[in-house]
C-alpha atoms as a PDB file:
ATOM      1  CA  UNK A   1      17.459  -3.017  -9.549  1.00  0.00           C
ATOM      2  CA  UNK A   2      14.018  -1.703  -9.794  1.00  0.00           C
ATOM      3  CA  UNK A   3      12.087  -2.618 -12.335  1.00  0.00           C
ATOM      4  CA  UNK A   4       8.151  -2.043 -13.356  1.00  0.00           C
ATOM      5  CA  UNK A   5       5.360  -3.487 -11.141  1.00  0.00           C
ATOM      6  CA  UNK A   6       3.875  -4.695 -14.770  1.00  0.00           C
ATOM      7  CA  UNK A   7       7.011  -6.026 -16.257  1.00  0.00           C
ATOM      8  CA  UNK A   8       7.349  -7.896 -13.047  1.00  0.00           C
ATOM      9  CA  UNK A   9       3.877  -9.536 -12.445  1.00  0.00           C
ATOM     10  CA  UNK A  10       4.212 -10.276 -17.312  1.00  0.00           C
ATOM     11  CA  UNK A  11       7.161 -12.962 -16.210  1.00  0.00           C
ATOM     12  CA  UNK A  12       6.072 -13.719 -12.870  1.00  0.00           C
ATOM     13  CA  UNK A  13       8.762 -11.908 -11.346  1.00  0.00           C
ATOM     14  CA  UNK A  14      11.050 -11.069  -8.516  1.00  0.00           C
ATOM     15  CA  UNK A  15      10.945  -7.753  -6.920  1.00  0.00           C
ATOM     16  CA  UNK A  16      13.663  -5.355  -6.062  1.00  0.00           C
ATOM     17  CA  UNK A  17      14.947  -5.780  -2.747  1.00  0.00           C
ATOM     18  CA  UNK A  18      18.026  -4.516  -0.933  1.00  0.00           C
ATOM     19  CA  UNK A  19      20.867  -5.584   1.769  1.00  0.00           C
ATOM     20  CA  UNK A  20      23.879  -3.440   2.696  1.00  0.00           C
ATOM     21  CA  UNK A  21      27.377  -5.620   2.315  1.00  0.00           C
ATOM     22  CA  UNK A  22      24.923  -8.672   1.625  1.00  0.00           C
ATOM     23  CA  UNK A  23      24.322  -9.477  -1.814  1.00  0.00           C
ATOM     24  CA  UNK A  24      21.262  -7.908  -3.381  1.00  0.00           C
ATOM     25  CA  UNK A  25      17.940  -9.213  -2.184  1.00  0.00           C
ATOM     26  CA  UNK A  26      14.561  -9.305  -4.157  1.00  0.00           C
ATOM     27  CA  UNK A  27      11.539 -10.513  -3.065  1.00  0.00           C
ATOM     28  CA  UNK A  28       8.340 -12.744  -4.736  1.00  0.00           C
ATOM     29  CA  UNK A  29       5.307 -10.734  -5.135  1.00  0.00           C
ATOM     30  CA  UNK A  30       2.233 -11.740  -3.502  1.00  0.00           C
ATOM     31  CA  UNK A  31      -0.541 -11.791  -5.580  1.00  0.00           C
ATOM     32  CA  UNK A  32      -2.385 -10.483  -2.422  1.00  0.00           C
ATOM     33  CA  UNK A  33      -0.837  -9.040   0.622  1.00  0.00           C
ATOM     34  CA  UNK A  34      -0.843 -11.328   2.922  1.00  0.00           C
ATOM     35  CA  UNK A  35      -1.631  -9.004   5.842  1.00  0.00           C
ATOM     36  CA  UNK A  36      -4.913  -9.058   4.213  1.00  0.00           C
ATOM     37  CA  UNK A  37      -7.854 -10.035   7.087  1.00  0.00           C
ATOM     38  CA  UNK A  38      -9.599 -12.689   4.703  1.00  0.00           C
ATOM     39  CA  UNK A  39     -10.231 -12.846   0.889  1.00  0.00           C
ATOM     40  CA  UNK A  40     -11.749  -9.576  -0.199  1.00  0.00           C
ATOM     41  CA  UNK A  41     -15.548  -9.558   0.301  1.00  0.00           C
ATOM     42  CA  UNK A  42     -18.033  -8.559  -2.927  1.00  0.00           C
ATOM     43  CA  UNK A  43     -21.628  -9.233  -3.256  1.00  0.00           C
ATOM     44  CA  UNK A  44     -22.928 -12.246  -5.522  1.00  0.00           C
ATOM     45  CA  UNK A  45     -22.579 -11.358  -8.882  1.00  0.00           C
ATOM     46  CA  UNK A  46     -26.259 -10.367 -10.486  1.00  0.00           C
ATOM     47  CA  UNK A  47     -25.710  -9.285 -14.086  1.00  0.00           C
ATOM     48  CA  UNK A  48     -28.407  -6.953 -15.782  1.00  0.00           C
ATOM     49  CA  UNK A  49     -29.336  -6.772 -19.088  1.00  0.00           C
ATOM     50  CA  UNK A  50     -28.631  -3.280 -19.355  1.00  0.00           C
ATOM     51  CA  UNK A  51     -25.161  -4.031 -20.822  1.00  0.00           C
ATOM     52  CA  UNK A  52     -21.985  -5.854 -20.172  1.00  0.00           C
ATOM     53  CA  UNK A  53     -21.772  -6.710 -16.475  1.00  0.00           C
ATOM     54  CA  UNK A  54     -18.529  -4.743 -14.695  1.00  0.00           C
ATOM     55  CA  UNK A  55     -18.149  -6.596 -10.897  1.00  0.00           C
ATOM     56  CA  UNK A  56     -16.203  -5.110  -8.026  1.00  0.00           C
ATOM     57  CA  UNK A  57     -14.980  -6.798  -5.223  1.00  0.00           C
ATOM     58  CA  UNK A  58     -13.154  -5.428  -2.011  1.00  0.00           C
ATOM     59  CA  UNK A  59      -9.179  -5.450  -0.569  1.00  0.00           C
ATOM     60  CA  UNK A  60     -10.607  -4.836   2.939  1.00  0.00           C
ATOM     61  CA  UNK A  61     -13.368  -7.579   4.851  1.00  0.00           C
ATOM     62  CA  UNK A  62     -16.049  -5.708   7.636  1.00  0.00           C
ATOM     63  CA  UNK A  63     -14.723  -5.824  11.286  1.00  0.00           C
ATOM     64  CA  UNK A  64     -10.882  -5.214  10.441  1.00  0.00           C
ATOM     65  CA  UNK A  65      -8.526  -2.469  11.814  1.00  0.00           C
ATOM     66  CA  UNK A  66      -5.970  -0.652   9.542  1.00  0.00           C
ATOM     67  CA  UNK A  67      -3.525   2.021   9.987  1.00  0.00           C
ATOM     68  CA  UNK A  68      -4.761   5.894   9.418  1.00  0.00           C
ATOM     69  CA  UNK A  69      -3.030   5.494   5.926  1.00  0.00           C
ATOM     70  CA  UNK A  70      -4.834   2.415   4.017  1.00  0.00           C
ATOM     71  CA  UNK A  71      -6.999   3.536   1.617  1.00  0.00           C
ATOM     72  CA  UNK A  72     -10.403   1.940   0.520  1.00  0.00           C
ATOM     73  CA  UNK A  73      -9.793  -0.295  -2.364  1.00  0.00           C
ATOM     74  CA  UNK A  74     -11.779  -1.745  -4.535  1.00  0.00           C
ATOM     75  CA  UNK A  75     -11.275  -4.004  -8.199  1.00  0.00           C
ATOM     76  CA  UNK A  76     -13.274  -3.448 -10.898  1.00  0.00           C
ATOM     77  CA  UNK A  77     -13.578  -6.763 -13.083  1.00  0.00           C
ATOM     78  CA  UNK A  78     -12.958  -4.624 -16.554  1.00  0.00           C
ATOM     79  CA  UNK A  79     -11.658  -1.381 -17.818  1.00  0.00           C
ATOM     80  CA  UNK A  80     -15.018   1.190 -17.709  1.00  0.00           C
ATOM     81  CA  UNK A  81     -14.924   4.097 -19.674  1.00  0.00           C
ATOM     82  CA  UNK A  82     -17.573   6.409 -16.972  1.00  0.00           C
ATOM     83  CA  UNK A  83     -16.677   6.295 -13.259  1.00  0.00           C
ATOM     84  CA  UNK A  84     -19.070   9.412 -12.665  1.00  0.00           C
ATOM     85  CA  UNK A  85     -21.921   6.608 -11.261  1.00  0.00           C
ATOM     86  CA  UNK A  86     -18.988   4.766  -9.735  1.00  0.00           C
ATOM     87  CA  UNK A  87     -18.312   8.137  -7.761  1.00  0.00           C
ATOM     88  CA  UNK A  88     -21.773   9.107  -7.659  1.00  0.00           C
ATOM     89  CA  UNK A  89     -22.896   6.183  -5.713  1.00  0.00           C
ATOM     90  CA  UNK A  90     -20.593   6.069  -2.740  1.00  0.00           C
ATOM     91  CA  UNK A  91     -21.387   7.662   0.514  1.00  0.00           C
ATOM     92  CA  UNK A  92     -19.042   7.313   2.817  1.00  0.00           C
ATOM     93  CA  UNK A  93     -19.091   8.169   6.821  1.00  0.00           C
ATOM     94  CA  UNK A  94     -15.932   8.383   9.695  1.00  0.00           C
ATOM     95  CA  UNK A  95     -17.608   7.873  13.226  1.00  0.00           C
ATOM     96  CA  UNK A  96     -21.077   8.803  11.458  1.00  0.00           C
ATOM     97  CA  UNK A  97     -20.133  12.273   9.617  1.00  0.00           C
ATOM     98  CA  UNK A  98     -19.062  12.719   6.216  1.00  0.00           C
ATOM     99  CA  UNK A  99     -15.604  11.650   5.235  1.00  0.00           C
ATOM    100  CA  UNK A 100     -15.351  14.021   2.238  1.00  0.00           C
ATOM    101  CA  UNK A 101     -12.968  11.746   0.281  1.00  0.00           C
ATOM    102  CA  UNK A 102     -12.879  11.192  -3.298  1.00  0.00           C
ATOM    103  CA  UNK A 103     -11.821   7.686  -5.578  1.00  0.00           C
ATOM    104  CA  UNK A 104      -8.702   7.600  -7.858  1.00  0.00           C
ATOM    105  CA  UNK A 105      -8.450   4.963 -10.626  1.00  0.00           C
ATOM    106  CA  UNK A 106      -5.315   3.304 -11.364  1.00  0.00           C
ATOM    107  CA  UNK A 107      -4.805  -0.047 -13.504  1.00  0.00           C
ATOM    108  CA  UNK A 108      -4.268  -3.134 -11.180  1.00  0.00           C
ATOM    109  CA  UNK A 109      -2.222  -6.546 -11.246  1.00  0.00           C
ATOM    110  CA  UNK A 110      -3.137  -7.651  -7.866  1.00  0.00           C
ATOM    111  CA  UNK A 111      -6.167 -10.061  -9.302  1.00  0.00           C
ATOM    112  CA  UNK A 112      -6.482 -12.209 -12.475  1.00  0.00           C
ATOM    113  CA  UNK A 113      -9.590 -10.604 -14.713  1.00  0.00           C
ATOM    114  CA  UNK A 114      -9.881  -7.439 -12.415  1.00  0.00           C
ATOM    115  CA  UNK A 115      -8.213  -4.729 -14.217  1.00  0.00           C
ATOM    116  CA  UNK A 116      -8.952  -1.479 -12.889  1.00  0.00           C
ATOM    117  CA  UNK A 117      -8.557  -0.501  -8.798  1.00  0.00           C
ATOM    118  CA  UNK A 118     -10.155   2.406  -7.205  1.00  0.00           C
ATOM    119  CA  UNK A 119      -8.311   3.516  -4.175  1.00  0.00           C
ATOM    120  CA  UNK A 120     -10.782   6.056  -1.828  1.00  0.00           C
ATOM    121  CA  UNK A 121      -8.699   8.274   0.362  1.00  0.00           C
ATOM    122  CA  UNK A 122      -9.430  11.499   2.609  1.00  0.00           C
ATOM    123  CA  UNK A 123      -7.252  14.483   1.811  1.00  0.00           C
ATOM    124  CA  UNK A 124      -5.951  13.925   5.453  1.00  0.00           C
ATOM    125  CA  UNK A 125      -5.003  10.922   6.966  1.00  0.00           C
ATOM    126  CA  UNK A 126      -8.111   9.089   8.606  1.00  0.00           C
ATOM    127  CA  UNK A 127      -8.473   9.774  11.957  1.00  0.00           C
ATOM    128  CA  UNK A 128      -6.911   7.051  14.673  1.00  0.00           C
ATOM    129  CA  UNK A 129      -9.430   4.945  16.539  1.00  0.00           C
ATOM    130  CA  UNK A 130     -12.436   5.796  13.832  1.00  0.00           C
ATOM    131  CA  UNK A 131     -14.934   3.830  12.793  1.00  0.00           C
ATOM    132  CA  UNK A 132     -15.497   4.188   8.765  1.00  0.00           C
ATOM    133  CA  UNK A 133     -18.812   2.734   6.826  1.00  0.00           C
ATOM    134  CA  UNK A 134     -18.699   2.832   3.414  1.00  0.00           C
ATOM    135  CA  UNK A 135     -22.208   2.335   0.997  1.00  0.00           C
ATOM    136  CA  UNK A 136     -21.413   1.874  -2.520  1.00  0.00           C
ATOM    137  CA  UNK A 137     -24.523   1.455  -4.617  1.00  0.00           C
ATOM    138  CA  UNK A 138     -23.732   0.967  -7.638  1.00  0.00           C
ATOM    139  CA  UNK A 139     -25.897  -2.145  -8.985  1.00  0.00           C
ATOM    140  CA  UNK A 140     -27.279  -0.954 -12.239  1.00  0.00           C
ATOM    141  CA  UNK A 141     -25.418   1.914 -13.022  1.00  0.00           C
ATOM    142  CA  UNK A 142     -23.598   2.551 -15.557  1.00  0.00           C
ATOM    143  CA  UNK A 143     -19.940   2.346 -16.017  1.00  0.00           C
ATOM    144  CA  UNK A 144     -19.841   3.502 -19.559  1.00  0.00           C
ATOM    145  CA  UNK A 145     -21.418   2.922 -22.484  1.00  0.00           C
ATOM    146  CA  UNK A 146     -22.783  -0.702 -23.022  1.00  0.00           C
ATOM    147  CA  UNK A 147     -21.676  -1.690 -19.160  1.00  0.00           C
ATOM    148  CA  UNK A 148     -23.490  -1.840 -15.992  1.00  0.00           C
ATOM    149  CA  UNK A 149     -22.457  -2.164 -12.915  1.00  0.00           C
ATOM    150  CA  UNK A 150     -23.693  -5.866 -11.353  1.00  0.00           C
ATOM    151  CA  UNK A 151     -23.308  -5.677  -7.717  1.00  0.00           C
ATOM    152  CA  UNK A 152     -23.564  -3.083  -5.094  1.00  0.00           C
ATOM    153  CA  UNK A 153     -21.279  -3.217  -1.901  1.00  0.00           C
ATOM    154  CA  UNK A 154     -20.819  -1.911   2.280  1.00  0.00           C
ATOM    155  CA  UNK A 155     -18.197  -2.228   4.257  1.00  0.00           C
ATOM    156  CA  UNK A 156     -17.421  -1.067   7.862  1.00  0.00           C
ATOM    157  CA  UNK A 157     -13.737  -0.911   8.660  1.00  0.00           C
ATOM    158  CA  UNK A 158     -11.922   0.528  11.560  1.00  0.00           C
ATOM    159  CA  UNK A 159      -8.531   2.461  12.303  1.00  0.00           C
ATOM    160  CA  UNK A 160      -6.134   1.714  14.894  1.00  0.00           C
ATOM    161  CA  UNK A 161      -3.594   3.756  16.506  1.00  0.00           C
ATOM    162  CA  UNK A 162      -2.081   6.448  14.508  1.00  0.00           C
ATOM    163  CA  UNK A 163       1.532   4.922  13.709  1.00  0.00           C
ATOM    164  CA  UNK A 164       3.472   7.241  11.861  1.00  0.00           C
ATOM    165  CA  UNK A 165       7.269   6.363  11.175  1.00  0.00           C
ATOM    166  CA  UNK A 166       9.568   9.277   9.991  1.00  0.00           C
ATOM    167  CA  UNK A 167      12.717   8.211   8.505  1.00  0.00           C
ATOM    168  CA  UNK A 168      15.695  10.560   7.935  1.00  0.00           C
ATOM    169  CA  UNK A 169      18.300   9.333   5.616  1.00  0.00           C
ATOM    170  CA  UNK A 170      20.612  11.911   6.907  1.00  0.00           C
ATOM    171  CA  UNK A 171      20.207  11.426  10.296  1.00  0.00           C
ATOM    172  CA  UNK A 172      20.131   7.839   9.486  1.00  0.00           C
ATOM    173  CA  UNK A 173      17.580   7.492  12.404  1.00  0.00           C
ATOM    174  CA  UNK A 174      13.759   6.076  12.153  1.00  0.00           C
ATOM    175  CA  UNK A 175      11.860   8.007  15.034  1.00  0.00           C
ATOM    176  CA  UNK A 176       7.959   6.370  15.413  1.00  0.00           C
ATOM    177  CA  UNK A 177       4.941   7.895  16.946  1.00  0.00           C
ATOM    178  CA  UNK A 178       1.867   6.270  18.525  1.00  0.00           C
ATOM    179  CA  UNK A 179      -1.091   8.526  18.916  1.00  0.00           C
ATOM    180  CA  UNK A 180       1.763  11.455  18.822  1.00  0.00           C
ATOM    181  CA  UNK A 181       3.775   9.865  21.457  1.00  0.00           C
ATOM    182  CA  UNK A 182       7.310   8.398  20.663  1.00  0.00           C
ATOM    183  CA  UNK A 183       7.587   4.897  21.183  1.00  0.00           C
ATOM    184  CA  UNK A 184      10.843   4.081  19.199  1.00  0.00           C
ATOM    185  CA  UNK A 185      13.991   6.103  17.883  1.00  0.00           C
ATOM    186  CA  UNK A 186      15.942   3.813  15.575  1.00  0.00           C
ATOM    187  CA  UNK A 187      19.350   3.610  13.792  1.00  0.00           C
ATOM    188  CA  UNK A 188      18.830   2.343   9.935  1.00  0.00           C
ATOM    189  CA  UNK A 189      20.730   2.479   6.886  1.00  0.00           C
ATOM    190  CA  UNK A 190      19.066   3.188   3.582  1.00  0.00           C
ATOM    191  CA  UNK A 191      20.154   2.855   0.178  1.00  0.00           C
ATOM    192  CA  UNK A 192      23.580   3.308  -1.281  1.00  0.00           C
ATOM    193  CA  UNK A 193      23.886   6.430  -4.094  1.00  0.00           C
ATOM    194  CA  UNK A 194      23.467   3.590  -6.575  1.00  0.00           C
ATOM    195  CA  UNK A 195      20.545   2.012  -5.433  1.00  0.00           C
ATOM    196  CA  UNK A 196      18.478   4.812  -3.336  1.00  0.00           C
ATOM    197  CA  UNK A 197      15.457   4.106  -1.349  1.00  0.00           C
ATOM    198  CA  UNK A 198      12.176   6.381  -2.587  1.00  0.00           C
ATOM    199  CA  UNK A 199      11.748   9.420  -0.063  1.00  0.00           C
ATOM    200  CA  UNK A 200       7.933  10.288  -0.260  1.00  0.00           C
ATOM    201  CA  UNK A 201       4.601   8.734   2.358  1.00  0.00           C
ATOM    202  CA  UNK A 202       4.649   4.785   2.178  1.00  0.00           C
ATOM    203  CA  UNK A 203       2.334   3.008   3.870  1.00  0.00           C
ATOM    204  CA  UNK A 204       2.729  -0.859   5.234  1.00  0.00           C
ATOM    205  CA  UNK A 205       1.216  -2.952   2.948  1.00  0.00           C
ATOM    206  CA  UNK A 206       2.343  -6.381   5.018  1.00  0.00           C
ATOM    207  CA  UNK A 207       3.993  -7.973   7.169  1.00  0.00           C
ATOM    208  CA  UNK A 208       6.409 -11.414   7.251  1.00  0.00           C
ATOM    209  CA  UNK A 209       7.881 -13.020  10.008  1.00  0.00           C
ATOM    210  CA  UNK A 210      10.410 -14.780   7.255  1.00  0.00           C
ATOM    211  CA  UNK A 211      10.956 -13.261   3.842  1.00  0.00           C
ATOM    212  CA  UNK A 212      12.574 -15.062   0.961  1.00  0.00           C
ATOM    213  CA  UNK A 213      14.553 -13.261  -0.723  1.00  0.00           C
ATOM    214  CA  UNK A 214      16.034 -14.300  -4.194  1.00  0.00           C
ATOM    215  CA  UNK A 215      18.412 -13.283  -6.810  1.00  0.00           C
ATOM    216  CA  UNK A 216      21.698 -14.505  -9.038  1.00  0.00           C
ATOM    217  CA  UNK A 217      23.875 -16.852  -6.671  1.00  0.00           C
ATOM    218  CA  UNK A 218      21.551 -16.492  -3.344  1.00  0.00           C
ATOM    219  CA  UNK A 219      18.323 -17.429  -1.558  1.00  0.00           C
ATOM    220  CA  UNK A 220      17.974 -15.678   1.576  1.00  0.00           C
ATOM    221  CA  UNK A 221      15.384 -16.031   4.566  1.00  0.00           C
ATOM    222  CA  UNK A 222      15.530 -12.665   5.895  1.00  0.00           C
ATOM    223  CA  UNK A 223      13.758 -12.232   9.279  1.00  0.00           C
ATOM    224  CA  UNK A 224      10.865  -9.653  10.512  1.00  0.00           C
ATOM    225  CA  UNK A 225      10.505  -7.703   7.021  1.00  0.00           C
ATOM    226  CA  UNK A 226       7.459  -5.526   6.919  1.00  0.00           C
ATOM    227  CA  UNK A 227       6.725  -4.451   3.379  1.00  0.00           C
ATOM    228  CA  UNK A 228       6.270  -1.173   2.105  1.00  0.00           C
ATOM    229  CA  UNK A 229       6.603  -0.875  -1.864  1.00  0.00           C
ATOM    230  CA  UNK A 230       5.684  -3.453  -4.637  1.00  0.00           C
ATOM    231  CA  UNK A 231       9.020  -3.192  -5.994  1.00  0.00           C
ATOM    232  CA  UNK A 232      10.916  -4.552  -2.815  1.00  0.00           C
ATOM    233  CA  UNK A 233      11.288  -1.903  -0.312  1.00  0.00           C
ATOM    234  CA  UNK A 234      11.076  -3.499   3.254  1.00  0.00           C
ATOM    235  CA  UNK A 235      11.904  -2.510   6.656  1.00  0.00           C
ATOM    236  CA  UNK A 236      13.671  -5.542   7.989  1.00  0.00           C
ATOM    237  CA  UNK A 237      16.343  -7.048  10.175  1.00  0.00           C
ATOM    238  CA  UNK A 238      19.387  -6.748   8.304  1.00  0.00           C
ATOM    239  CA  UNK A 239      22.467  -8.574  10.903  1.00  0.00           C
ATOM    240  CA  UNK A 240      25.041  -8.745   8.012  1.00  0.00           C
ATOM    241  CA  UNK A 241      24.874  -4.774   8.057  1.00  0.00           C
ATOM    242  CA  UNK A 242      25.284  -4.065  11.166  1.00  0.00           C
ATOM    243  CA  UNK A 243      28.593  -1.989  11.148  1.00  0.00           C
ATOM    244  CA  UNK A 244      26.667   0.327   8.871  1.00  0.00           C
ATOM    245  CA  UNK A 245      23.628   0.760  10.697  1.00  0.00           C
ATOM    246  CA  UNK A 246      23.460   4.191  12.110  1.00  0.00           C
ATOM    247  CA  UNK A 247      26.186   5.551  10.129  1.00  0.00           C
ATOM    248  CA  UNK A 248      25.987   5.292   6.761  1.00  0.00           C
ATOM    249  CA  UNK A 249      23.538   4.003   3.747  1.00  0.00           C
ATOM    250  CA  UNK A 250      24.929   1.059   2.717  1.00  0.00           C
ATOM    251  CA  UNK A 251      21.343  -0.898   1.405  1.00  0.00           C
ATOM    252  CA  UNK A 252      19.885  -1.681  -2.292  1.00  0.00           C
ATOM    253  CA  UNK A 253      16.953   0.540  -1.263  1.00  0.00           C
ATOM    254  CA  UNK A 254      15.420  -1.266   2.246  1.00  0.00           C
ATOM    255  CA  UNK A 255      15.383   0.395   5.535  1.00  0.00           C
ATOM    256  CA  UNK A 256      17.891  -1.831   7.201  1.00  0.00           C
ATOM    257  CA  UNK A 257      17.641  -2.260  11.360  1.00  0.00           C
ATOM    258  CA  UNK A 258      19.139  -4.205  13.960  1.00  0.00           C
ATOM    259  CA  UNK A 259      17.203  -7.181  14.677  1.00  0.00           C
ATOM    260  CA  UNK A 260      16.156  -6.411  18.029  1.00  0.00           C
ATOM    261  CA  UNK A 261      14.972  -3.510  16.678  1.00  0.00           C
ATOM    262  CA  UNK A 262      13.338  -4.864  13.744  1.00  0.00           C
ATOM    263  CA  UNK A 263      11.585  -7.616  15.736  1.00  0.00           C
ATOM    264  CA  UNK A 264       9.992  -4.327  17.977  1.00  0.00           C
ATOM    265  CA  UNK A 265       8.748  -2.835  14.932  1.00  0.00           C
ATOM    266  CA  UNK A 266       7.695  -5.812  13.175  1.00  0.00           C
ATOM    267  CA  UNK A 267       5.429  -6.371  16.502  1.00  0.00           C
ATOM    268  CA  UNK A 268       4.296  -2.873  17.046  1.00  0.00           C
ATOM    269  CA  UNK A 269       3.268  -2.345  13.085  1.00  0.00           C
ATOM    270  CA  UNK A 270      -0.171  -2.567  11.693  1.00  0.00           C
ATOM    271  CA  UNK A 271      -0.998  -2.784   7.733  1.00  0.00           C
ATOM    272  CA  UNK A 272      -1.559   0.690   6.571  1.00  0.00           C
ATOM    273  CA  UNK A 273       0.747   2.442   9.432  1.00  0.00           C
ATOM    274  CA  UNK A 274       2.300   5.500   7.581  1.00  0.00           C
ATOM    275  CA  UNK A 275       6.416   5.727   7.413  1.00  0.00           C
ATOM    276  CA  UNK A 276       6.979   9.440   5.727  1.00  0.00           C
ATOM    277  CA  UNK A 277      10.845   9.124   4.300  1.00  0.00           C
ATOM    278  CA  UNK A 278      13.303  12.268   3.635  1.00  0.00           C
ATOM    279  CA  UNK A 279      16.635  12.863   2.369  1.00  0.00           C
ATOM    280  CA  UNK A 280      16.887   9.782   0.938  1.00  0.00           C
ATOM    281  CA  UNK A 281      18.602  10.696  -2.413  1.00  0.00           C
ATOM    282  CA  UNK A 282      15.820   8.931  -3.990  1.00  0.00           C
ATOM    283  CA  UNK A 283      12.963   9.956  -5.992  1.00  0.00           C
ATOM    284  CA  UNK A 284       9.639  10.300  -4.684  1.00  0.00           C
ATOM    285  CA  UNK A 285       7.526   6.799  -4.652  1.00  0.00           C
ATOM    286  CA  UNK A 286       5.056   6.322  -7.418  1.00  0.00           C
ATOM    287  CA  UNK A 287       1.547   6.380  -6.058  1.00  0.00           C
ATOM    288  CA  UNK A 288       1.062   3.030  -7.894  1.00  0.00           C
ATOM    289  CA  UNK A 289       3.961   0.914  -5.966  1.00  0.00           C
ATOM    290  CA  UNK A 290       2.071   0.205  -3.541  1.00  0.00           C
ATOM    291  CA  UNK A 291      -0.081   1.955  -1.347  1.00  0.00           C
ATOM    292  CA  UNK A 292       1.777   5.338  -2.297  1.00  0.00           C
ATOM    293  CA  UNK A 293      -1.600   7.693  -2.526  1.00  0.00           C
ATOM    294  CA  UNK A 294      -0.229  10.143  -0.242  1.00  0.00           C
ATOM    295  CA  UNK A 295       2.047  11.364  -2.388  1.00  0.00           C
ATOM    296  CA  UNK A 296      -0.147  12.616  -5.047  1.00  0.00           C
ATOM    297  CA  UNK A 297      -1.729  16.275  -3.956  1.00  0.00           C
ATOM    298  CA  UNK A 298      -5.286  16.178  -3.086  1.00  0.00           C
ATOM    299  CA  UNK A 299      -6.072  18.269  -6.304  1.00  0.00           C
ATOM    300  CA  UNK A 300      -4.609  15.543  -8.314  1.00  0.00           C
ATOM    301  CA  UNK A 301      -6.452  12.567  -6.349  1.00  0.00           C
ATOM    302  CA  UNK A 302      -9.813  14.337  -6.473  1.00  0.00           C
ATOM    303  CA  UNK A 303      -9.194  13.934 -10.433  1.00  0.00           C
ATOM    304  CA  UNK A 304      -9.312  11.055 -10.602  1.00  0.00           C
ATOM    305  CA  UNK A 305      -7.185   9.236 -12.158  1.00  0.00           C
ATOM    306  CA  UNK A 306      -7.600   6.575 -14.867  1.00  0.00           C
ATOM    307  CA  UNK A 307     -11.181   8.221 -15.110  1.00  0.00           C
ATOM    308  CA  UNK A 308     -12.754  11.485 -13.847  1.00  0.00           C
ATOM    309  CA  UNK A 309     -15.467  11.636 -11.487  1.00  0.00           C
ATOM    310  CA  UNK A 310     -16.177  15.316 -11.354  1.00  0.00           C
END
């Protein structure tokens, strides 16, 4: 079963997974995705006096690649009350012009003492092969009354190919583009009427060779998963499921594939590749499991969230 990202990370918890005629699957949450270049960079801390000191520190490092769908995101080391500075502050460029993006706030569990993330997205998908710079000068400004910003950040980040996956839970078929190009057409199986995977834009958030995968009665290895949901959606090799593959959804909510084809996939993926899913029989993903910003309308991002910035 499903169950909250916050409930989850309160008892240290296992995450939803899936299998077809295996027995249900759920997965250990990361406390950072491993897929993650290094530890996120951030400025030395350099408190003011103006107020309580409110740090931020960065998911992605300068010099890595993502997919056209990872967002900017940031952690902001207490719960503000003004992200207008925040907002104010940030200039950020796609091969040297204006991206024209806009932050949303969410809360966080991905880092001890950091409550608050700000994810920055484009109302399109970035562009493939880009190079994006981001300035975010925010030392000394306010982030409500009595705090104050403490450090300022930059980071220049690049995109890759644009990998888009398209999954039809009708069709029961996984077609994936490079650069608009088809480079794979793949049988799956999604999940089962009782356990349905979310239909909505995913993006990959990482990817394992060998996931554990843990639950009542079993403790599974389960080869070339490549995440795509906090609460335990995964495409991954799925052997046991093979007479289903293809034909029918048989899962507890993963997009099960052969394991040749998985191992392709798994090879050919990049964090932050974009998989859009339909006619799943599922409800939309929440933008907060995971990297699911794309399914908010731009009029809602540009809100802002947890805190407006307009």
């Amino acid at each position: 079963m499903r169950r909250s990202r916050w409930g989850l990370l309160a008892v240290s918890v296992l995450l939803a997974g899936c299998g077809g005629s295996h027995p249900t699957s759920s997965a250990d949450w990361h406390a950072a995705p491993s897929s993650a270049a290094a530890a996120p960079s951030a400025s030395a801390a350099s408190p003011t006096p103006a107020g309580k000191p409110v740090h931020i520190r960065l998911f992605e490092a300068d010099g890595t690649t993502w997919g056209i769908g990872m967002p900017i995101i940031t952690y902001l080391s207490a719960k503000i009350t003004d992200a207008h500075a925040f907002a104010a502050a940030t200039t950020v460029t796609v091969n040297g012009q204006p991206a024209g993006g806009a932050w949303f706030f969410q809360k966080s569990a991905i880092y001890s003492g950091y409550p608050i993330e700000a994810h920055y997205r484009t109302e399109k998908y970035w562009p493939a092969h880009a190079k994006i710079h981001m300035d975010l000068a925010t030392k000394g400004q306010p982030a409500g009354t009595g705090l104050v910003f403490d450090n300022s950040l930059t980071l220049d980040m690049s995109t890759g190919a644009a990998n888009i996956a398209k999954v039809d839970g009708k069709a029961e078929r996984m077609v994936v583009t490079s650069d608009g190009k088809q480079v794979f057409s793949f049988p799956v199986s999604l999940g089962k009427a009782s356990t349905p995977t979310f239909s909505g834009t995913k993006v990959v958030m990482e990817k394992d060779k060998v996931q554990r995968m843990t639950g009542p009665g079993y403790d599974l290895k389960v080869p070339w998963s490549v995440r795509l949901t906090n609460s335990g959606e995964f495409f991954h090799a799925a052997s046991w499921n093979g007479g289903n593959i293809g034909q029918r959804s048989t899962s507890h909510g993963c997009t099960n594939l052969n394991v040749d084809d998985a191992k392709r996939y798994f090879a050919f993926a990049q964090v932050g590749d974009v998989a859009v899913f339909t006619n799943t029989g599922g409800p939309t993903m929440p933008s907060w499991d995971g990297y699911g910003d794309w399914n908010l309308p731009w009029s809602t991002w540009k809100a802002g969230g947890l805190y407006k910035t307009a």
